[in-house]
Protein backbone atom coordinates (compact mmCIF):
# COMPACT_ATOMS: atom_id res chain seq x y z
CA UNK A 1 0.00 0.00 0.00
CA UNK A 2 1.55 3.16 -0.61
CA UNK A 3 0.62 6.68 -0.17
CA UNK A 4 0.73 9.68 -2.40
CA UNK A 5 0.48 13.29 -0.92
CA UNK A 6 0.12 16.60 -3.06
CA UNK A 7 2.96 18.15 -4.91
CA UNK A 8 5.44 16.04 -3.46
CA UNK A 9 4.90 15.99 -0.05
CA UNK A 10 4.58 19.70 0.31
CA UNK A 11 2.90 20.60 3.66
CA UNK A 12 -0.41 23.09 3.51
CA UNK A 13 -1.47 24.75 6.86
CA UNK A 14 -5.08 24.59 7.03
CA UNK A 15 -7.81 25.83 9.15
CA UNK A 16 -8.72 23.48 11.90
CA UNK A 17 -12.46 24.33 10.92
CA UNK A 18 -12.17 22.55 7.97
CA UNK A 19 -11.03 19.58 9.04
CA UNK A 20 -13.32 16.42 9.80
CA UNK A 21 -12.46 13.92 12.08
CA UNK A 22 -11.53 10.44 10.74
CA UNK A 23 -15.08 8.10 11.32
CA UNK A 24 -12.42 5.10 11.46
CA UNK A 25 -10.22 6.75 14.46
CA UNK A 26 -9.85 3.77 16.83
CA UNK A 27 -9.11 5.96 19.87
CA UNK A 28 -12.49 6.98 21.87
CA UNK A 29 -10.46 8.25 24.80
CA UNK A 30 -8.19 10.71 25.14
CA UNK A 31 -6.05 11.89 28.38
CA UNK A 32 -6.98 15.91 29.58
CA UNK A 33 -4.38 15.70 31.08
CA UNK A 34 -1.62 14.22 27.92
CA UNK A 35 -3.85 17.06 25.95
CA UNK A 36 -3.41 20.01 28.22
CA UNK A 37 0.58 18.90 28.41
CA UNK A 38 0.55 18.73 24.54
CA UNK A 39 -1.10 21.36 24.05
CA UNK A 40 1.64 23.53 26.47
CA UNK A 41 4.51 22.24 24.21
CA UNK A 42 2.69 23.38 20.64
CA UNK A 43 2.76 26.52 22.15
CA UNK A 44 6.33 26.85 23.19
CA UNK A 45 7.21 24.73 20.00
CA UNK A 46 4.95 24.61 17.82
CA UNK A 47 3.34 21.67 15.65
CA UNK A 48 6.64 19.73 15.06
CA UNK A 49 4.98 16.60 12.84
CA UNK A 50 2.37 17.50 10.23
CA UNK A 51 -1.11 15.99 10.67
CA UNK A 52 -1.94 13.32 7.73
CA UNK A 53 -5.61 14.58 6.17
CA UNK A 54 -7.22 13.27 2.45
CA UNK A 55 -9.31 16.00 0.56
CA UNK A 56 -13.29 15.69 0.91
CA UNK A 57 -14.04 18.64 -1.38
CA UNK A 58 -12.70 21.07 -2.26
CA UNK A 59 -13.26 22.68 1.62
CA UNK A 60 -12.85 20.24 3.58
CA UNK A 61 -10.31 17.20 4.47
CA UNK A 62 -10.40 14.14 6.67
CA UNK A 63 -8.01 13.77 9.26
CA UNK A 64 -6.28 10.70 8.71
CA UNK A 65 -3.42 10.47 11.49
CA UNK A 66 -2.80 13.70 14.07
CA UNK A 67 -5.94 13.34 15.97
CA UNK A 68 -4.10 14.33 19.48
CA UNK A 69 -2.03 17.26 18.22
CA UNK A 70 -5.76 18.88 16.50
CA UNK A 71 -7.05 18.67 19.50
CA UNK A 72 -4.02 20.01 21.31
CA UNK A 73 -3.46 22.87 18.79
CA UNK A 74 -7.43 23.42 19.24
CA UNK A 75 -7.48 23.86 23.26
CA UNK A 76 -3.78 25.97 22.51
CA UNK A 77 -6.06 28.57 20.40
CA UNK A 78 -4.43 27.69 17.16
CA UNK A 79 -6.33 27.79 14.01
CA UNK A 80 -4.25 26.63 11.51
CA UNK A 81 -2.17 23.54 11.01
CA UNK A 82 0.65 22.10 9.23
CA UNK A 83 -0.96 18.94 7.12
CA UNK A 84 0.33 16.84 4.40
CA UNK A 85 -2.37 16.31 1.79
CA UNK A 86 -2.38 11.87 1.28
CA UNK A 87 -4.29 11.00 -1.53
CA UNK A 88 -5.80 7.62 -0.45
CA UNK A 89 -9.25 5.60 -0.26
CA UNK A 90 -11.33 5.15 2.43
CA UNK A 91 -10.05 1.99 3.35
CA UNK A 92 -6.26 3.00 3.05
CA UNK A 93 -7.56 6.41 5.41
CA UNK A 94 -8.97 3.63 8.17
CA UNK A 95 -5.79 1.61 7.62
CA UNK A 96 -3.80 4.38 7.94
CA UNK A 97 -5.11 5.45 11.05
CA UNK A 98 -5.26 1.98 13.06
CA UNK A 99 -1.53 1.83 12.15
CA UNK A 100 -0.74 5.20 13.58
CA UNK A 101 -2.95 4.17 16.57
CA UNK A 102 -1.32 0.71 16.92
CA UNK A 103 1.86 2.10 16.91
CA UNK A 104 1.50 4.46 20.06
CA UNK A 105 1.95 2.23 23.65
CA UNK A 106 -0.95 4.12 25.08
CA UNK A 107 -3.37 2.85 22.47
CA UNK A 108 -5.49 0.37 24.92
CA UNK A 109 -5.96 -3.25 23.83
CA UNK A 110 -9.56 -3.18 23.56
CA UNK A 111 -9.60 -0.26 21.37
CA UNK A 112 -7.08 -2.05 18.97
CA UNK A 113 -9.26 -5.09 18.90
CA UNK A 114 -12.11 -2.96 17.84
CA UNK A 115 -10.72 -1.09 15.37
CA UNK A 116 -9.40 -4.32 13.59
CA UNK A 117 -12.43 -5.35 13.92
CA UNK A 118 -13.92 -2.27 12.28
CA UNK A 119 -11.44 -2.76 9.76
CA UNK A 120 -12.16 -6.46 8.85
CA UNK A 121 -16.12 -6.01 8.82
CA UNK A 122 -16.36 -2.75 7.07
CA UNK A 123 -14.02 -3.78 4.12
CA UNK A 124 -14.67 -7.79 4.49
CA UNK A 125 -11.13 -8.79 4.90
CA UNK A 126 -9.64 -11.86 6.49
CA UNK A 127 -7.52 -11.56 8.86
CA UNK A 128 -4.62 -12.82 6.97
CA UNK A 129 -5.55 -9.47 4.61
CA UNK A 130 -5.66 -7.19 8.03
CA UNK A 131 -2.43 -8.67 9.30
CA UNK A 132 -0.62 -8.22 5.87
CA UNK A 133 -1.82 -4.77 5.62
CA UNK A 134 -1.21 -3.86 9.32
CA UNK A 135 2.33 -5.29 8.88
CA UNK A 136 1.24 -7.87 11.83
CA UNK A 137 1.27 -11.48 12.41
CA UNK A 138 -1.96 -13.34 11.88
CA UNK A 139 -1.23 -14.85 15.09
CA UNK A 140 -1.49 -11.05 16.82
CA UNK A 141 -4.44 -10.04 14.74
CA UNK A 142 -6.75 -13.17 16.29
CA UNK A 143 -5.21 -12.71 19.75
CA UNK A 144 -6.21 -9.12 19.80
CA UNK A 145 -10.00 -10.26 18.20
CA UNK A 146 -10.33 -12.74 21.09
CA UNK A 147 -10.32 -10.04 23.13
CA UNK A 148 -13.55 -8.72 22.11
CA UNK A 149 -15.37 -12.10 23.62
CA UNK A 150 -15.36 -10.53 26.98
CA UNK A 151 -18.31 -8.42 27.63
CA UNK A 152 -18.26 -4.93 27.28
CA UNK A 153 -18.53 -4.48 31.48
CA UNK A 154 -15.53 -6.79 31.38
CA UNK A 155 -13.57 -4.67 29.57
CA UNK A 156 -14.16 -1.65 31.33
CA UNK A 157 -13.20 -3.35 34.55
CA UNK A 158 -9.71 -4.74 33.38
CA UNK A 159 -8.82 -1.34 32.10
CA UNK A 160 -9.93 0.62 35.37
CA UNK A 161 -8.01 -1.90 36.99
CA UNK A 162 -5.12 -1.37 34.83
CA UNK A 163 -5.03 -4.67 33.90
CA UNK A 164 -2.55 -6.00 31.10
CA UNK A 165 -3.19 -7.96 27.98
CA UNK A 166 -2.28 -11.27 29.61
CA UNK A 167 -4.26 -10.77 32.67
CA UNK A 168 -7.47 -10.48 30.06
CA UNK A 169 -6.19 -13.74 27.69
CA UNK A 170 -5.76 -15.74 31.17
CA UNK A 171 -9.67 -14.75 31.73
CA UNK A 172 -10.41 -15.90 27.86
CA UNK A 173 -9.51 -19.66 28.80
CA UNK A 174 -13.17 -19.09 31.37
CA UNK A 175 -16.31 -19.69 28.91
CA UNK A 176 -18.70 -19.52 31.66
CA UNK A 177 -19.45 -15.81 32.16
CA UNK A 178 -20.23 -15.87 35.43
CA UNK A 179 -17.59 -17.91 36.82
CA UNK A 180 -14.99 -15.55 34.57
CA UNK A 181 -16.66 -12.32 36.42
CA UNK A 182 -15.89 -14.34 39.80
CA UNK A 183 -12.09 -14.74 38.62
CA UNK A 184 -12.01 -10.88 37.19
CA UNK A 185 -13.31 -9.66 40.62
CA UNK A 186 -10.60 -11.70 42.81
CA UNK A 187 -8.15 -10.55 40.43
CA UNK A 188 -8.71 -6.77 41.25
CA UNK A 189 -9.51 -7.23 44.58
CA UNK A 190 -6.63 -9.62 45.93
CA UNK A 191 -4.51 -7.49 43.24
CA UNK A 192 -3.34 -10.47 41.30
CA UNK A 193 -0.41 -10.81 38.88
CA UNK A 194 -0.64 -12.49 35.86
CA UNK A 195 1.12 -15.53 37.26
CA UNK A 196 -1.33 -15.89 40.28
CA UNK A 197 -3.99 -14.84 37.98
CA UNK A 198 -3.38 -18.19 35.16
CA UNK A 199 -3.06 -20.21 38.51
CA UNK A 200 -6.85 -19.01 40.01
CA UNK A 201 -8.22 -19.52 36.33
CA UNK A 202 -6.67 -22.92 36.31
CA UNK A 203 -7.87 -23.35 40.08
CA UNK A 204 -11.47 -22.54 38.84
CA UNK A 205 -11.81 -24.83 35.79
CA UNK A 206 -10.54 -27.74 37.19
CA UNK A 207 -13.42 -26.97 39.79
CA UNK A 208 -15.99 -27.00 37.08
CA UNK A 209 -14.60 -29.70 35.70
CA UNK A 210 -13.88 -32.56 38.09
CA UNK A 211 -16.15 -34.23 40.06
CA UNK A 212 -16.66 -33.43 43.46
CA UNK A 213 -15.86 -36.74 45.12
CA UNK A 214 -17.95 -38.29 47.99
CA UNK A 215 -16.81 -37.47 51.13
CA UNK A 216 -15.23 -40.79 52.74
CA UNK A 217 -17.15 -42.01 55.76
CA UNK A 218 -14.27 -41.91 58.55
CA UNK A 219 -13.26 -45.17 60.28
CA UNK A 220 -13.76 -44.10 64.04
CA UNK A 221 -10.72 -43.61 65.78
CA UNK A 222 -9.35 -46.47 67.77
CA UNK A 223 -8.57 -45.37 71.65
CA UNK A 224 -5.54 -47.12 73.35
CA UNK A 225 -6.87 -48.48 76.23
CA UNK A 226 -3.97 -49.24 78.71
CA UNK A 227 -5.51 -51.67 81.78
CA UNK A 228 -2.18 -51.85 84.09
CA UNK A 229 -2.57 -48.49 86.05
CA UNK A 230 0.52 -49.09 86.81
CA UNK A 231 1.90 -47.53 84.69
CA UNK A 232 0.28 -43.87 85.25
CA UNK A 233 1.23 -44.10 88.92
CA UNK A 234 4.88 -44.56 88.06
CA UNK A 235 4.19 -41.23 85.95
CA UNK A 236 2.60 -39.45 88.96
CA UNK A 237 5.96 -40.44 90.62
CA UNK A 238 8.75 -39.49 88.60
CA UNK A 239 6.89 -36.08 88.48
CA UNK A 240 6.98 -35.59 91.93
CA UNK A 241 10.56 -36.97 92.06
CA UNK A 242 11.33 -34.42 89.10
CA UNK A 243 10.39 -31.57 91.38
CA UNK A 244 12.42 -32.78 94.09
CA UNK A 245 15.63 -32.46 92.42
CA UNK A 246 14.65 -29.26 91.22
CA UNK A 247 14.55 -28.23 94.60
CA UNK A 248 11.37 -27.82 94.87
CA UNK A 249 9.86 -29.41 98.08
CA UNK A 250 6.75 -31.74 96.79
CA UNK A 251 5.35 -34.41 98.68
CA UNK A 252 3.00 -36.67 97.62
CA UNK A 253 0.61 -39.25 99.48
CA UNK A 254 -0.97 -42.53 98.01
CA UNK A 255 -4.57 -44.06 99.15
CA UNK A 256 -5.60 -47.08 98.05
CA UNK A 257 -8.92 -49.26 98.17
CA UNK A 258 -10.54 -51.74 96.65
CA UNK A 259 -11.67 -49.20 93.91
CA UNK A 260 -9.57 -46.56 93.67
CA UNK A 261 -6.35 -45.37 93.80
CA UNK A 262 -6.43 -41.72 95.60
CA UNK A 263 -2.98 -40.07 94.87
CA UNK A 264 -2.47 -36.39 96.42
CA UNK A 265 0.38 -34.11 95.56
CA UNK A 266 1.43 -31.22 97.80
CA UNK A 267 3.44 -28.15 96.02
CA UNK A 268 4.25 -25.41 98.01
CA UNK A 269 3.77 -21.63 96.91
CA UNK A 270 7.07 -20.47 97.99
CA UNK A 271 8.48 -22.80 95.54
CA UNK A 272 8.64 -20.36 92.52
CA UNK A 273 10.86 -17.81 94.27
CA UNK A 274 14.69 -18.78 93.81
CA UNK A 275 16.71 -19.91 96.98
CA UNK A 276 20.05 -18.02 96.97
CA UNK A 277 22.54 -21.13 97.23
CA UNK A 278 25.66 -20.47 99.01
């Protein structure tokens, strides 16, 4: 595809009035903030890259690429502006302008999706076609489609989140909409990365997945049951015996009858203060 602008590439300041915007612009938002910068620097600088427009009539022109620094030189009071004339269709305008979109890191993923979308279904392309002519992989071009399977709400979630393109392709592998809003809404709340994020998506669809298994009925546990009391006596003993060489001054007293053994242990108070030992 190439392009062809006026009287080799001679640049033409035109009013801003007569200037349409492009119908194909894939950017809906735009920073006040970027704007208001951009717009300070046109001012001190001026316009230093010519905005791309095609001829309508013989009035008016179509912006093709330059959307930002119009609407910078607008706010900055400026009412003409440098512009190379292109000479191209309305499909190589759209193409145009997706490419100069796609090209600039702030361009959000959604809104590349749509425009290739725009792209494909206005001028029924493939997306072999819209990959050759974006100068893109086909590979990219139906990764960034896929995107557009999340609902709208979706979308507007991951990018108030600030979520990245991997974050929203880990929530593609979810085709049950309401169990892929339950993993979108722990992402954002329990801030997930996209690590954590593939590994709660994973979590979830083996949950839908594999059956829940009975719960095993548990063998009641078996109590050791020691007859020869013996044995707890002799405990009751070396405890008492254990104190004694700590220095502390137990005494113990054994009863015994024909039912029960009655064992008493004395431990005197004064025992937790320490003895000075000379």
């Amino acid at each position: 595809m190439s392009f062809l602008s006026r009287d080799d590439n001679k640049v033409y300041y035109i009013p801003t009035i007569a200037i349409r915007p492009n119908k194909t612009q894939p950017r809906k938002n735009f920073d006040e903030r970027e704007l208001k910068s951009l717009s300070q620097s046109i001012v001190q600088n001026g316009i230093l890259q010519p905005l791309s427009v095609r001829r309508i009539n013989s009035t008016e022109f179509e912006l093709v690429a330059g959307e930002r620094r119009l609407r910078a030189a607008i706010m900055a009071g400026i009412t003409r502006v440098p512009c190379v004339v292109l000479k191209c269709s309305d499909k190589e305008s759209a193409v145009f302008a997706l490419i100069e979109n796609i090209q600039r890191k702030d361009l959000g993923m959604f809104e590349q999706a749509r425009g290739i979308a725009r792209l494909i279904r206005k001028y029924g392309l493939t997306q072999e076609q819209a990959a050759i002519s974006l100068g893109k992989k086909q590979s990219t071009i139906a990764n960034k489609l896929r995107l557009l399977r999340l609902t709208f709400e979706e979308q507007e979630w991951i990018v108030s989140a600030s979520l990245s393109e991997r974050h929203a392709r880990a929530l593609l592998r979810i085709d049950d909409e309401a169990l892929r809003r339950e993993a979108l809404s722990r992402i954002i709340s329990d801030n997930l990365n996209v690590t954590q994020s593939e590994a709660l998506v994973t979590e979830i669809l083996l949950r839908k997945t594999v059956p829940q298994l009975p719960e095993v009925t548990k063998k009641p546990e078996k109590k050791i049951v020691v007859k020869d009391v013996r044995i707890f006596v002799n405990t009751i003993n070396k405890a008492v015996d254990t104190m004694r060489l700590s220095g502390i001054n137990a005494t113990s007293c054994k009863n015994e009858t024909d039912e029960y053994i009655e064992y008493t242990v004395k431990i005197p108070k004064s025992a937790n203060k320490p003895k000075m030992v000379v």
